[in-house]
C-alpha atoms as a PDB file:
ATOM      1  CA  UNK A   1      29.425  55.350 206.091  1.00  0.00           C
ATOM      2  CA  UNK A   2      29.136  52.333 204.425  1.00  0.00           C
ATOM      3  CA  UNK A   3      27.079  49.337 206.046  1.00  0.00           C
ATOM      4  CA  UNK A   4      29.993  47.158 206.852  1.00  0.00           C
ATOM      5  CA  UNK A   5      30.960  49.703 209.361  1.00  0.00           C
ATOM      6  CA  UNK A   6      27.873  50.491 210.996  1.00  0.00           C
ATOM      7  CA  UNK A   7      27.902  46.769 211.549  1.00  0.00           C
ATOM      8  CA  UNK A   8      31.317  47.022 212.753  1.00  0.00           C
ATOM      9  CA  UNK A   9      30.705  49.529 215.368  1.00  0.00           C
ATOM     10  CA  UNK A  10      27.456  48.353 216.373  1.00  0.00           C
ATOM     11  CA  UNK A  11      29.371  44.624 216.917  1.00  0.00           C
ATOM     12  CA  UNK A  12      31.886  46.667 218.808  1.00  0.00           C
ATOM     13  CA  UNK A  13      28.826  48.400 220.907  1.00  0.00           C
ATOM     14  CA  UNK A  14      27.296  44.912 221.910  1.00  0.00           C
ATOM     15  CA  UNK A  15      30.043  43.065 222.448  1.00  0.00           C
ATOM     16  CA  UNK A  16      31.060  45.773 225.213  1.00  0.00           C
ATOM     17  CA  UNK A  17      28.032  45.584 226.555  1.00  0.00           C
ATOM     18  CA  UNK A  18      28.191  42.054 227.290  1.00  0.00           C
ATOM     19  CA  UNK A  19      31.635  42.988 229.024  1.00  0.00           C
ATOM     20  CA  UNK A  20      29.719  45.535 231.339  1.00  0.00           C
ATOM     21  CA  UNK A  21      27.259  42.958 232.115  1.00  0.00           C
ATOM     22  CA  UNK A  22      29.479  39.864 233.145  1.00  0.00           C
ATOM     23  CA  UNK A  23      32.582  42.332 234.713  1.00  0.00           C
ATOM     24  CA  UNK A  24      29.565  44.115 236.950  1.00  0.00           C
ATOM     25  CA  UNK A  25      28.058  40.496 238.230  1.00  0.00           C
ATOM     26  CA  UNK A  26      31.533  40.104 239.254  1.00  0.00           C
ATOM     27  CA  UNK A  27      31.303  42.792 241.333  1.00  0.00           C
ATOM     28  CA  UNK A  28      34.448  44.427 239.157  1.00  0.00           C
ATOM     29  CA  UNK A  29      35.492  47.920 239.716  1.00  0.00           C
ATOM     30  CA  UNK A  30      35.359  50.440 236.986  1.00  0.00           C
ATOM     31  CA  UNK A  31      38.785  49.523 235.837  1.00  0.00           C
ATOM     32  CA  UNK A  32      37.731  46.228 235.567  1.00  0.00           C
ATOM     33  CA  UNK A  33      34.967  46.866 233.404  1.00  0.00           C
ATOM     34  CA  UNK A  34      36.955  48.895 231.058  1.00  0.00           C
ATOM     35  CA  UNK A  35      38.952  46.040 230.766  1.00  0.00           C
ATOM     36  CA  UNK A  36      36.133  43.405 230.010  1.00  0.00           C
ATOM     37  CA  UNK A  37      34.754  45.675 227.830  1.00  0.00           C
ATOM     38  CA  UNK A  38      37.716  46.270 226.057  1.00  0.00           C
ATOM     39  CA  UNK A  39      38.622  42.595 225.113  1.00  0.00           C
ATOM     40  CA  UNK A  40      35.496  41.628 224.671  1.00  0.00           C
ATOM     41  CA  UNK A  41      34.981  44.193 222.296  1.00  0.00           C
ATOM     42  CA  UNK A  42      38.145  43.961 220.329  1.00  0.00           C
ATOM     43  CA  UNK A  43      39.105  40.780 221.317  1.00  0.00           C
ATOM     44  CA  UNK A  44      37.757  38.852 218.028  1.00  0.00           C
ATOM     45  CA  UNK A  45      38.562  41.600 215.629  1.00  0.00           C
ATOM     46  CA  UNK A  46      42.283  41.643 217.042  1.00  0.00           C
ATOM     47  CA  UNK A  47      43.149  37.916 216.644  1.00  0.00           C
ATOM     48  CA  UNK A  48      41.139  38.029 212.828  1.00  0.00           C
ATOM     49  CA  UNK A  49      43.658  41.367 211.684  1.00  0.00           C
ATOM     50  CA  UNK A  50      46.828  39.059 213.130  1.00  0.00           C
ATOM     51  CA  UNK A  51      45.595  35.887 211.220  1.00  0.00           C
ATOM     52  CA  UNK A  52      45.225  38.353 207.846  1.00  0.00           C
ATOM     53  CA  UNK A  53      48.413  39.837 208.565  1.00  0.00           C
ATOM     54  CA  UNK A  54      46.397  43.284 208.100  1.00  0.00           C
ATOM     55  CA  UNK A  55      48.141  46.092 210.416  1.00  0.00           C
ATOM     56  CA  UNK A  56      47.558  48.605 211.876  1.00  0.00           C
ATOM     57  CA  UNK A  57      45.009  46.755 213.695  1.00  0.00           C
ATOM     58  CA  UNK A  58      41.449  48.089 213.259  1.00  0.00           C
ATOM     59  CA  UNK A  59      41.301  49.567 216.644  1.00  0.00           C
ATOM     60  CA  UNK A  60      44.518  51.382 216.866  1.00  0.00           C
ATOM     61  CA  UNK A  61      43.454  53.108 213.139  1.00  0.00           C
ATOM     62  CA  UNK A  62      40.463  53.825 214.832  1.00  0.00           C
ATOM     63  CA  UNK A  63      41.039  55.152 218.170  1.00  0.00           C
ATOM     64  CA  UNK A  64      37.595  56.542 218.397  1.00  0.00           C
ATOM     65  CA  UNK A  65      36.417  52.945 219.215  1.00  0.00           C
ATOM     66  CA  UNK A  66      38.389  52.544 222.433  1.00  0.00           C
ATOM     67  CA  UNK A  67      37.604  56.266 223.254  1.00  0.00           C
ATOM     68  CA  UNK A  68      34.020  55.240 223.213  1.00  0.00           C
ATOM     69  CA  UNK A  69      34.548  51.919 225.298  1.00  0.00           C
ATOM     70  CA  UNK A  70      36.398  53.642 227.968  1.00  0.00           C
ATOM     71  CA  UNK A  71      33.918  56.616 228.401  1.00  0.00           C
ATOM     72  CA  UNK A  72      30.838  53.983 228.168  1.00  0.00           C
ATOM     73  CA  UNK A  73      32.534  52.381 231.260  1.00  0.00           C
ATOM     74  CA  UNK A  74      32.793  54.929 233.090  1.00  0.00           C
ATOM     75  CA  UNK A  75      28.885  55.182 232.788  1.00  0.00           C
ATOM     76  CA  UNK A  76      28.177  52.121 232.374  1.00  0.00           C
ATOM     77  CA  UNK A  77      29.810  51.010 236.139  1.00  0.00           C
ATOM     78  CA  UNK A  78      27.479  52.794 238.077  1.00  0.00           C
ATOM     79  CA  UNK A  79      24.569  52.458 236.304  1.00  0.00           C
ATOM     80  CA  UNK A  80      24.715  48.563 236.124  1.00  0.00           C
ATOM     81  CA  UNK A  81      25.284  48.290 239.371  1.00  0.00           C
ATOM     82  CA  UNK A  82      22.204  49.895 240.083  1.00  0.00           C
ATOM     83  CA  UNK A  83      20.239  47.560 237.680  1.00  0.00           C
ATOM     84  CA  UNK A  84      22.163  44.413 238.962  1.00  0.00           C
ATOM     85  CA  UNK A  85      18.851  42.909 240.095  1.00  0.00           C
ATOM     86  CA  UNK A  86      17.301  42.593 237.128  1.00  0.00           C
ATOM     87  CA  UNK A  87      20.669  41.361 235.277  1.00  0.00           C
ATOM     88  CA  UNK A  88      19.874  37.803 234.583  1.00  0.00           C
ATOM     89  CA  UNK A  89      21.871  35.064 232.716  1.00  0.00           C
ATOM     90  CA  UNK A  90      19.331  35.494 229.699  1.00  0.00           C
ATOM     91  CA  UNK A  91      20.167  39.259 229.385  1.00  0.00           C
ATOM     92  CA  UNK A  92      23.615  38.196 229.110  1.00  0.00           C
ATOM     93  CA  UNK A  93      22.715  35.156 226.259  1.00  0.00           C
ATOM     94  CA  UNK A  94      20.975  37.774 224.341  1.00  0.00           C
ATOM     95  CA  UNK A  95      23.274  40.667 224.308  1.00  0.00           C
ATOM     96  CA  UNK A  96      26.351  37.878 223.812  1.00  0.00           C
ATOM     97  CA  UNK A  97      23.827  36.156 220.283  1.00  0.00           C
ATOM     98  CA  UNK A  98      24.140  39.870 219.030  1.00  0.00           C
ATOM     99  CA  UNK A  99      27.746  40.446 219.564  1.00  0.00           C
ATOM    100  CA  UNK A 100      28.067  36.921 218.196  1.00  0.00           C
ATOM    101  CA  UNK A 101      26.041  37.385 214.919  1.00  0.00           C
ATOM    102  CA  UNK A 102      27.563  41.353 214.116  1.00  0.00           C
ATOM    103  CA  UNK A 103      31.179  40.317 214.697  1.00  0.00           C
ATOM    104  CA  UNK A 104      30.831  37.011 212.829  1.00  0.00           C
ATOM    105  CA  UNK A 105      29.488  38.833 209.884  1.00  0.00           C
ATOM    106  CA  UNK A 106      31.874  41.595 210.243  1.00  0.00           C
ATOM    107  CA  UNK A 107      34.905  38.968 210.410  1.00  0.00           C
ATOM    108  CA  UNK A 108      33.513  37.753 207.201  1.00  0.00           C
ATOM    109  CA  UNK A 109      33.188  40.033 204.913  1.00  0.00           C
ATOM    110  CA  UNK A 110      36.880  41.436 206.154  1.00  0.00           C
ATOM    111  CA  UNK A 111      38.141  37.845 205.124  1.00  0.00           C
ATOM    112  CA  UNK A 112      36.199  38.007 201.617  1.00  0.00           C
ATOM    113  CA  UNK A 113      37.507  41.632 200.812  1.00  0.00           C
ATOM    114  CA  UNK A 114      40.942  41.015 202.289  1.00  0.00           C
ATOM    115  CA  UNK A 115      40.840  37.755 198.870  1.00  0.00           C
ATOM    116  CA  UNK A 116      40.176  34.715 201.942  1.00  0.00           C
ATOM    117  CA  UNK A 117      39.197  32.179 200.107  1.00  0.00           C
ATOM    118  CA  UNK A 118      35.892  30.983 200.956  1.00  0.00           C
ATOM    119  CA  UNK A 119      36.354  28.543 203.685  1.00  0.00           C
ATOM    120  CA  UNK A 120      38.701  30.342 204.912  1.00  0.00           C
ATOM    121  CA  UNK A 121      36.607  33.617 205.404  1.00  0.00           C
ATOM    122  CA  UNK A 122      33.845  31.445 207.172  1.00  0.00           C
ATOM    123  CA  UNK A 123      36.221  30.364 209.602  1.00  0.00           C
ATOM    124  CA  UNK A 124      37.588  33.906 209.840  1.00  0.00           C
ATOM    125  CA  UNK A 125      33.911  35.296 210.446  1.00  0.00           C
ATOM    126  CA  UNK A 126      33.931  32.388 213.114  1.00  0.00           C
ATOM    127  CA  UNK A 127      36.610  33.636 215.434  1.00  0.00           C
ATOM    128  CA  UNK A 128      35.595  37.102 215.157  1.00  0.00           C
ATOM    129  CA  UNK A 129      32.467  36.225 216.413  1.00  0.00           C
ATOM    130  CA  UNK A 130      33.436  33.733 219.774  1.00  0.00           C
ATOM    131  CA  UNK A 131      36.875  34.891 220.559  1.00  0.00           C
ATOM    132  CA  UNK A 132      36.326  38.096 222.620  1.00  0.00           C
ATOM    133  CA  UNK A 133      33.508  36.325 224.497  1.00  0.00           C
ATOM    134  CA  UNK A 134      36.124  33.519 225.386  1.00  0.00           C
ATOM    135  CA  UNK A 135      38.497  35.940 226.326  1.00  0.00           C
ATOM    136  CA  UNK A 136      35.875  37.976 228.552  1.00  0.00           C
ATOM    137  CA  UNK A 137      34.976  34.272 230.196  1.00  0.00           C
ATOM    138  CA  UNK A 138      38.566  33.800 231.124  1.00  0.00           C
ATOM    139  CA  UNK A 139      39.317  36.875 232.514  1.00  0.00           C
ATOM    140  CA  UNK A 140      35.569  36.706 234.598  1.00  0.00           C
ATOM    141  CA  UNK A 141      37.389  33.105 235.793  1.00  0.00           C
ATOM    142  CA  UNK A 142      34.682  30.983 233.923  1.00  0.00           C
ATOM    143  CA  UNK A 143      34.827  28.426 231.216  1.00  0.00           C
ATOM    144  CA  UNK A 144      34.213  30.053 228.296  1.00  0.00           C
ATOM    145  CA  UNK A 145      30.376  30.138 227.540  1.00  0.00           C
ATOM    146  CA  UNK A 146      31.031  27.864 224.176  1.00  0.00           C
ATOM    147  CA  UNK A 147      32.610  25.516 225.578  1.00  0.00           C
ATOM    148  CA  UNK A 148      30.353  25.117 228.793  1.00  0.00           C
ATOM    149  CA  UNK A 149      26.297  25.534 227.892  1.00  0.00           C
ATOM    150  CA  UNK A 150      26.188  22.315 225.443  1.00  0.00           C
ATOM    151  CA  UNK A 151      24.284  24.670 222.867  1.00  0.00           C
ATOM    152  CA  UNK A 152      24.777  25.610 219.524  1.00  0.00           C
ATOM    153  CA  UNK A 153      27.255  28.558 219.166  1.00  0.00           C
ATOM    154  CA  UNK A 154      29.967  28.117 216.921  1.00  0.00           C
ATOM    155  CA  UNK A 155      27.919  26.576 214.842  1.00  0.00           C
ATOM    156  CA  UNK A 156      25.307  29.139 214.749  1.00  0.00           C
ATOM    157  CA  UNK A 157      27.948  31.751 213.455  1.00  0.00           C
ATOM    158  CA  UNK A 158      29.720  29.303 211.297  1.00  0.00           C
ATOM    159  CA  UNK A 159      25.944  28.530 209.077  1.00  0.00           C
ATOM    160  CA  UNK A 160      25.159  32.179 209.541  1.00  0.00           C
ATOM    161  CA  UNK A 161      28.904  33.018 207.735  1.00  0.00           C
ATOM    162  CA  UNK A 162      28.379  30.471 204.752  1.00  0.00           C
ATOM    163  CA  UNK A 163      24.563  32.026 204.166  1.00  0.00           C
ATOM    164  CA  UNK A 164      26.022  35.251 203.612  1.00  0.00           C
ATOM    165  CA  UNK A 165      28.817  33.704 201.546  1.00  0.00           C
ATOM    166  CA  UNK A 166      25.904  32.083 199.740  1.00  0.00           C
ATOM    167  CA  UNK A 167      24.265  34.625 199.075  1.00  0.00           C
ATOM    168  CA  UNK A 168      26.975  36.897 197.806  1.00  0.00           C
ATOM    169  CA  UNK A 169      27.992  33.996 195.344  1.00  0.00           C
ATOM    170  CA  UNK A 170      23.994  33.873 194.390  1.00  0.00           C
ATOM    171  CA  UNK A 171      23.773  37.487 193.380  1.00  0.00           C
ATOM    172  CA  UNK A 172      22.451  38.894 196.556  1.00  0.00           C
ATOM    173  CA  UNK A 173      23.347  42.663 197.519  1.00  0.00           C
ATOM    174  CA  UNK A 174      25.954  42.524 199.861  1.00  0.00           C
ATOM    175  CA  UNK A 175      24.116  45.039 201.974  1.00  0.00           C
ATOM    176  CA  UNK A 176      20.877  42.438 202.227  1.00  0.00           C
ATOM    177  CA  UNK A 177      23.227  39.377 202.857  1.00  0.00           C
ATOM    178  CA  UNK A 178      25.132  41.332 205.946  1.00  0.00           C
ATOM    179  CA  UNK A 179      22.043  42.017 208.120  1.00  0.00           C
ATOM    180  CA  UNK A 180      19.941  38.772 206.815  1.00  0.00           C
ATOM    181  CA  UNK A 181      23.144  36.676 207.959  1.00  0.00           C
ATOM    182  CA  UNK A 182      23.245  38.412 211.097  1.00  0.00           C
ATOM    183  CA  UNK A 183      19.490  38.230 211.846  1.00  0.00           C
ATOM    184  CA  UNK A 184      20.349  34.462 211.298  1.00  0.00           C
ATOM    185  CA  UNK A 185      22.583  34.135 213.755  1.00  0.00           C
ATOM    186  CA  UNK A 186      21.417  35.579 215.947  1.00  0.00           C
ATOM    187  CA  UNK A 187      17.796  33.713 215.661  1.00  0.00           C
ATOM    188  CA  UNK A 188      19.633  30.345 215.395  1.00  0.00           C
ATOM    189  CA  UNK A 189      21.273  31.193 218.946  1.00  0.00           C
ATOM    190  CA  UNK A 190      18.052  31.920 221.014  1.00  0.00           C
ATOM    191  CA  UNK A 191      16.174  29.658 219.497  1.00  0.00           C
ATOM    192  CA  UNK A 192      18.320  26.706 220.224  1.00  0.00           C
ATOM    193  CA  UNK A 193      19.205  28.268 223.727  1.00  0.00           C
ATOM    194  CA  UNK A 194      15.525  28.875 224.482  1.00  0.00           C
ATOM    195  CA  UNK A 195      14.598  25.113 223.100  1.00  0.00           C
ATOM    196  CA  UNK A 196      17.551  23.747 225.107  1.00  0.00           C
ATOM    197  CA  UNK A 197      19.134  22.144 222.000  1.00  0.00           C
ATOM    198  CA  UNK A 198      22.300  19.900 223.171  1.00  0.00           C
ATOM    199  CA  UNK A 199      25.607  19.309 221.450  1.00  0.00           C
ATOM    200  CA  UNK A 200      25.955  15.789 221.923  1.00  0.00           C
END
């Protein structure tokens, strides 16, 4: 398995759990957490395969991915709402920097093998990484959390996409780039959450 794909699937994993998280404070059902899950999982992936034009979409060639989401929910209702105490905004900020930093890089390199041009493939990595978490927002009836916590988010995905670009045109193993990038990301997003560093 090569690492692009374990970075897929682990983006996939993270960005459903965020979806648990934020459909269980809403007191959803398990249906509704499927569905959270589901877009906020695939949500970002989805929109980058349309924009590439690349079908079928990665999902429906890999139905393993939504078998896993839905039998995670099912688990995963229950056992939040046991641990719904402890389920804080800041879990929800952390889990959301990793599903941020995995997809963005994943969205990425898909854009560079797919023969993006550069820009192009950062902005690609971009929506991959925010676009299921806007999509999760709306459907939990809240702004979307880029648009609404005045910190670095976009951004943080969008420098972490041009390091690994960087580095790939630098010589850098591709393998080294993907996680570095990532671990970028998703540094760049705590750090300015934690430091309260505003957008102005």
């Amino acid at each position: 398995m090569s690492i692009l794909k374990i970075i897929e699937i682990l983006a996939i994993l993270v960005g459903a759990f965020s979806g648990f998280i934020e459909a269980r404070s809403k007191r959803m059902d398990v249906v509704g957490v499927f569905t959270v899950a589901f877009i906020t999982a695939f949500g970002g992936g989805t929109l980058r395969d349309i924009l590439l034009d690349k079908r079928p979409l990665f999902w429906v060639t890999h139905q393993e991915y939504a078998i896993l989401i839905f039998l995670l929910s099912l688990v995963a209702a229950p056992a939040i709402r046991t641990l719904r105490k402890i389920i804080s905004e800041r879990l929800i900020v952390v889990a959301d920097a990793f599903g941020l930093a995995l997809f963005s890089i994943a969205g990425v390199a898909e854009a560079i093998d797919a023969g993006m041009p550069i820009f192009i493939a950062s902005m690609m990595g971009v929506i991959t990484g925010i676009f299921g978490g806007i999509l999760r927002d709306i459907v939990c009836n809240e702004i979307p959390m880029v648009l609404r916590d005045g910190r670095p988010y976009a951004i943080c995905s969008f420098g972490g996409c041009w390091a690994y670009l960087l580095m790939l045109q630098a010589g850098i193993p591709a393998d080294f780039a993907l996680w570095s990038s990532a671990l970028l990301i998703v540094g760049a997003r705590l750090l300015t959450w934690w430091r309260g560093v505003k957008l102005q």
